[in-house]
Protein backbone atom coordinates (compact mmCIF):
# COMPACT_ATOMS: atom_id res chain seq x y z
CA UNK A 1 0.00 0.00 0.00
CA UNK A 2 1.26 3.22 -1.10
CA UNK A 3 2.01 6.29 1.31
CA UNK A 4 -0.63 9.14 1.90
CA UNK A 5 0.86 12.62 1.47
CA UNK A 6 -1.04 15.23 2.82
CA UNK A 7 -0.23 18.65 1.68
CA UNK A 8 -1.72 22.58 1.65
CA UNK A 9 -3.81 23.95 -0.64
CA UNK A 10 -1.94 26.61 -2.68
CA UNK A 11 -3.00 26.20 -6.35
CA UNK A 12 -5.98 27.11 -7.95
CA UNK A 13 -5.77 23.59 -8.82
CA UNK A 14 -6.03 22.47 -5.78
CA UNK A 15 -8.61 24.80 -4.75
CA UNK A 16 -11.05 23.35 -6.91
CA UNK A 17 -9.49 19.56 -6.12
CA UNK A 18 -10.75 20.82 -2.69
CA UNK A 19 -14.36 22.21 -3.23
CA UNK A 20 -14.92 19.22 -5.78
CA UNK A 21 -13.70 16.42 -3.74
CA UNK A 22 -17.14 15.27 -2.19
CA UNK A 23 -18.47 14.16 -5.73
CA UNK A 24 -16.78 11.65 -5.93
CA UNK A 25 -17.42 10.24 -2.80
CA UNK A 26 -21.00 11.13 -2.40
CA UNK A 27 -22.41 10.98 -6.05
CA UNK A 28 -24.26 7.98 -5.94
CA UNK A 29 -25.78 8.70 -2.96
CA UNK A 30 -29.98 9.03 -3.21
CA UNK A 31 -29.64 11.35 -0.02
CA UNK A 32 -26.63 13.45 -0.68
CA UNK A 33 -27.75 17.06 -1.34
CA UNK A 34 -24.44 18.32 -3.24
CA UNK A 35 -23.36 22.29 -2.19
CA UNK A 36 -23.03 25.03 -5.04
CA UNK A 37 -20.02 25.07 -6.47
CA UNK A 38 -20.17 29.11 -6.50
CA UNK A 39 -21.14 29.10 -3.01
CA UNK A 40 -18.01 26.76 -1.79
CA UNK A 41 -15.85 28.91 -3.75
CA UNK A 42 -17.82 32.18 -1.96
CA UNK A 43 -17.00 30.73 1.19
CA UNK A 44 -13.40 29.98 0.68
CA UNK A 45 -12.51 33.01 -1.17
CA UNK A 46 -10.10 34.86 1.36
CA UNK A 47 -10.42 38.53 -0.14
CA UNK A 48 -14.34 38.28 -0.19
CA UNK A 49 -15.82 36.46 2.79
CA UNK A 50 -16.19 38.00 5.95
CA UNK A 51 -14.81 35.45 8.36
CA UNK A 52 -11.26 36.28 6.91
CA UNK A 53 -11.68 39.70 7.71
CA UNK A 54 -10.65 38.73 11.55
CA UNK A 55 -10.55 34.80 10.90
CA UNK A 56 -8.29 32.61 9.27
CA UNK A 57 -8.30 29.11 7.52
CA UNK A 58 -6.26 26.42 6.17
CA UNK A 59 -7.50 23.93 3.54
CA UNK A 60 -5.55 20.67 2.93
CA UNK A 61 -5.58 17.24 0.73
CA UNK A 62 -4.72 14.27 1.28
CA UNK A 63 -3.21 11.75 -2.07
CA UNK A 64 -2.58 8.48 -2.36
CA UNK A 65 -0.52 7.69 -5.46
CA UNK A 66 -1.61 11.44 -6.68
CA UNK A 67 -5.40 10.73 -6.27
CA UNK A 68 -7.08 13.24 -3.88
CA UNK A 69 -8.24 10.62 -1.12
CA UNK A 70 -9.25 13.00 1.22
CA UNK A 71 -9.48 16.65 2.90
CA UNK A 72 -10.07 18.93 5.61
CA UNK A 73 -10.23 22.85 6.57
CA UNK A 74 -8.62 23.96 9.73
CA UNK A 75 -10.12 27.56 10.84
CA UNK A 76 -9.02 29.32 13.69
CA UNK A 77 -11.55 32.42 14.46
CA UNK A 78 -9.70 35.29 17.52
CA UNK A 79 -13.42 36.92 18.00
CA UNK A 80 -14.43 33.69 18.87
CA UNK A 81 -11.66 33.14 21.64
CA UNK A 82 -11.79 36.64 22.69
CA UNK A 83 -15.47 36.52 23.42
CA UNK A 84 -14.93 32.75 25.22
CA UNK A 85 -11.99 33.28 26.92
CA UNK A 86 -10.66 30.42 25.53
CA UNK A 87 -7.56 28.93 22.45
CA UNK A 88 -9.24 26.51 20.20
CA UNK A 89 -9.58 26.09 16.36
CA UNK A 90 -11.87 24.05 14.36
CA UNK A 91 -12.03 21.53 11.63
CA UNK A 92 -14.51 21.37 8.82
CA UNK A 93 -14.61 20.21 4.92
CA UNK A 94 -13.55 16.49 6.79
CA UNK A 95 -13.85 14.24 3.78
């Protein structure tokens, strides 16, 4: 079995590696209700949304003999701890 690399998402190829990755996984699924692509892309566009006026976010996939096998978004959000008095981040986009 071959080794699982797991890199950052730089590229705008990778972007859309990122936002598309679910299809492939989910499309034969009667109950999966797939996002917009234009809204995924909306949400992770750093110059636009407002989270990453105060927030911030990594995206990264994981490949398996180059095939995208997987991915996740790590978000870390200061209002958030400010207001809770607490250090934590979050993870979303877990495929």
């Amino acid at each position: 079995m071959s080794e699982i690399k797991v890199s950052q998402v730089g590229s705008r190829a990778d972007r859309n590696a990122f936002i598309r990755f679910p299809w492939g996984i989910y499309d034969n699924d009667p109950a999966w209700v797939p996002p917009l692509i234009i809204e995924r892309k909306a949400f992770l566009n750093r110059k636009r949304h407002p989270f990453y006026r105060h927030g911030d976010a990594a995206l990264f996939l994981a490949r398996q003999n180059q095939k995208v096998v997987g991915r996740i978004m790590a978000s870390d959000d200061p209002n958030y701890n400010a207001v809770h008095h607490s250090n934590i981040g979050c993870f979303g986009l877990f495929e």
